[in-house]
Protein backbone atom coordinates (compact mmCIF):
# COMPACT_ATOMS: atom_id res chain seq x y z
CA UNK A 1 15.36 32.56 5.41
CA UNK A 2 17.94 31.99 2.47
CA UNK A 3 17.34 31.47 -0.91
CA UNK A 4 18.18 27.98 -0.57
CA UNK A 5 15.59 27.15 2.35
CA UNK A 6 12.68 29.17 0.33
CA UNK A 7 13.57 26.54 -2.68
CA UNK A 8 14.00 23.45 -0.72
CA UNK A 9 10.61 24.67 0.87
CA UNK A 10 9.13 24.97 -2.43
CA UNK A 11 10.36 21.59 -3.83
CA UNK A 12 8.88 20.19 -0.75
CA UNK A 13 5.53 21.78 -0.94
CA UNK A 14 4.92 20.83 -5.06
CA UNK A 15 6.39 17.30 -4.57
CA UNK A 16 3.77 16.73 -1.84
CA UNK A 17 1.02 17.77 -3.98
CA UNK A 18 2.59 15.42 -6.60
CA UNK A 19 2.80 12.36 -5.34
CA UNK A 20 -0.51 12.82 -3.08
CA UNK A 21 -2.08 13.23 -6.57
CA UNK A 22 0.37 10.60 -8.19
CA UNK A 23 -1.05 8.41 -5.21
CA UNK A 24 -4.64 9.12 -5.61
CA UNK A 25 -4.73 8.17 -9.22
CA UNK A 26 -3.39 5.13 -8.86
CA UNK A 27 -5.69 4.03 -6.04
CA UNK A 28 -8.90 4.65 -8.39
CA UNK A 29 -7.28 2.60 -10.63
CA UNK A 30 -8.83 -0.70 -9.32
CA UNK A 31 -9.72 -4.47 -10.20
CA UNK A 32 -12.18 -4.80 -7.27
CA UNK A 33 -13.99 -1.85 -5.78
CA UNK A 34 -15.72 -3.82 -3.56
CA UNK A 35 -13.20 -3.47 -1.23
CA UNK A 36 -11.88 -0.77 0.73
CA UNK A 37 -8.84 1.07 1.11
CA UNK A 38 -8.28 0.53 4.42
CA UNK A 39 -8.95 -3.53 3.84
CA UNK A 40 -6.49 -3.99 0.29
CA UNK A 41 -3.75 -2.43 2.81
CA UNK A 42 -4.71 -5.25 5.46
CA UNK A 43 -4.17 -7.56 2.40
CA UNK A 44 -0.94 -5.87 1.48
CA UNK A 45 0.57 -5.73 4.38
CA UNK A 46 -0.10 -9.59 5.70
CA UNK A 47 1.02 -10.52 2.06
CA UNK A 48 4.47 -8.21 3.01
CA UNK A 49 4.75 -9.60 6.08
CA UNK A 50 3.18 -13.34 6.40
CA UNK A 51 0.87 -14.51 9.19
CA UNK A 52 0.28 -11.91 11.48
CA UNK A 53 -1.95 -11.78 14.83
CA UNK A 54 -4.60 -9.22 14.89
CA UNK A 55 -3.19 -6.73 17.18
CA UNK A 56 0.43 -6.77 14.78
CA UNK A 57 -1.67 -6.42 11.90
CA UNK A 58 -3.34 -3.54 13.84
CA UNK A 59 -0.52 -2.14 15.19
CA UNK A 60 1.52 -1.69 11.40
CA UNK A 61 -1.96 -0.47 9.50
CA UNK A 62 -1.10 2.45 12.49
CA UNK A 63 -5.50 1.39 13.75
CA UNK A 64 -6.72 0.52 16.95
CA UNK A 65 -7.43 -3.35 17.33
CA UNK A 66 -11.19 -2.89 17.42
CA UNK A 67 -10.88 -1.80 13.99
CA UNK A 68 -9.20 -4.29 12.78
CA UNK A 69 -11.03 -7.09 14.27
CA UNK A 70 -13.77 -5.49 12.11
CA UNK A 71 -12.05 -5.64 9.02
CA UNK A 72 -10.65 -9.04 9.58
CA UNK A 73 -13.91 -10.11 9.92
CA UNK A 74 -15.39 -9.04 6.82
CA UNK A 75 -11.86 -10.26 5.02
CA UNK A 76 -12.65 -13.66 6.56
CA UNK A 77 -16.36 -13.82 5.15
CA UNK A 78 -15.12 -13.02 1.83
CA UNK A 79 -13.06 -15.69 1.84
CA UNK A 80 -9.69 -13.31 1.76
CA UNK A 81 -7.94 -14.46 4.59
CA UNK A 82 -7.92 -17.80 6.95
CA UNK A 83 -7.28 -17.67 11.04
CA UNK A 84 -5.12 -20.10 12.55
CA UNK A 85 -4.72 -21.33 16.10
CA UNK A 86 -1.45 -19.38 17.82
CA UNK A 87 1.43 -22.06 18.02
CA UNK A 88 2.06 -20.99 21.55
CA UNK A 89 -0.83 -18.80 23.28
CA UNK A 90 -4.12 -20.45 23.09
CA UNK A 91 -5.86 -16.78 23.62
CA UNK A 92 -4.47 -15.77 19.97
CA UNK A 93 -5.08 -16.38 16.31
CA UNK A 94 -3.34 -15.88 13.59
CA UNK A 95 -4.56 -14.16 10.54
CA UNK A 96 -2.90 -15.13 6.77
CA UNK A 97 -4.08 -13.88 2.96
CA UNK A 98 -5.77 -16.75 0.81
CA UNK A 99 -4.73 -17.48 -2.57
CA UNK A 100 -8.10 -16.01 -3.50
CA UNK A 101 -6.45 -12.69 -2.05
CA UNK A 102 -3.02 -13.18 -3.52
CA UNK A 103 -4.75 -13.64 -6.47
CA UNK A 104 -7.18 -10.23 -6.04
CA UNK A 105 -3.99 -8.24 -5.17
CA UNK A 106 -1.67 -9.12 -8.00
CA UNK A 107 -5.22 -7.85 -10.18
CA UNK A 108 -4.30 -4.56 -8.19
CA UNK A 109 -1.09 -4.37 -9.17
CA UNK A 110 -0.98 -5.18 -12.67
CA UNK A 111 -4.35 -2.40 -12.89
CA UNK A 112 -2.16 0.14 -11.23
CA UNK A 113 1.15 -0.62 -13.04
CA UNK A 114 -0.59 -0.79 -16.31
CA UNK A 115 -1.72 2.12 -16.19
CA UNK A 116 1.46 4.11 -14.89
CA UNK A 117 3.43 2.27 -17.37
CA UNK A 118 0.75 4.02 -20.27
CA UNK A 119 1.31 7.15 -19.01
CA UNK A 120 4.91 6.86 -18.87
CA UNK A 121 5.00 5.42 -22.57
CA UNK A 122 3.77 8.80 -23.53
CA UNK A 123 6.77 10.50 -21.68
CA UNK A 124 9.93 11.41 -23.60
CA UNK A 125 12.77 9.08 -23.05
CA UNK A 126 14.68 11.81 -21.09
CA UNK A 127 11.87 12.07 -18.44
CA UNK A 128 11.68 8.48 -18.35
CA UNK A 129 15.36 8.72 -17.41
CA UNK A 130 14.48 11.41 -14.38
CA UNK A 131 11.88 9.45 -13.25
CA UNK A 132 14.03 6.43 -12.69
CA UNK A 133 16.62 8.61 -10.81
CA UNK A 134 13.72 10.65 -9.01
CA UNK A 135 12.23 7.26 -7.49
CA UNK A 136 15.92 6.15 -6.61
CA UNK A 137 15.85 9.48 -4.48
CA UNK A 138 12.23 9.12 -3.00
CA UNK A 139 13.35 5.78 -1.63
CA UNK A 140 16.40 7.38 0.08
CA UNK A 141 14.10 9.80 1.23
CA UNK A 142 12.21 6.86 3.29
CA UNK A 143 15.41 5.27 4.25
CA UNK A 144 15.70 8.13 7.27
């Protein structure tokens, strides 16, 4: 291997650890732990996305439907989400967030981003500067 591959490897390997660890801070960093993980992505996602059917919901949280019949169920007793009738198959329902969720999940947010935006306060104004042009590169990272 050439220099070149050995640092790209490198750079690969120690921005994996990074934002793994960036990621795992700012998921303890919570309004409402009586949720879990797996159901504030369920939220997330049917906020991204609008009204969903189970299975789609299933099928972008990358779960099997079972799952997610499970965790729409416990959404729906806490009063996080509402099911609909399908507008045109009577065998399917359609799941949508609350405002009592919209409301929970903005919480999230502003918990997480307050606290990244501390930490970054503390940061010189130079590394605030690489940041911004390090996340501009992460996201064209995701575009492929």
């Amino acid at each position: 291997m050439g220099r070149t591959t050995l640092d790209t490897a490198a750079l690969a390997h120690d921005l994996r650890l990074a934002v793994m660890r960036l990621s795992r801070r700012l998921r303890s960093q919570r309004a409402d732990t009586s949720l879990t993980l797996t159901q504030l992505a369920a939220l997330s996602t049917l906020r991204a996305k609008g009204p969903l059917t189970p299975g789609e919901l299933a099928a972008y949280e990358r779960v099997q439907p079972p799952s997610m019949t499970r965790v729409l169920a416990t959404l729906e007793g806490a009063g996080l989400v509402a099911r609909s009738k399908h507008a045109t198959d009577g065998r399917q329902v359609i799941v949508q967030v609350t405002d009592t969720a919209r409301a929970l999940l903005d919480d999230e947010i502003r918990m997480r981003e307050a606290w990244l935006a501390q930490r970054m306060n503390e940061l010189k104004p130079q590394e605030r500067d690489q940041l911004r042009m390090a996340s501009a590169i992460i996201e064209r990272l995701l575009e492929s």
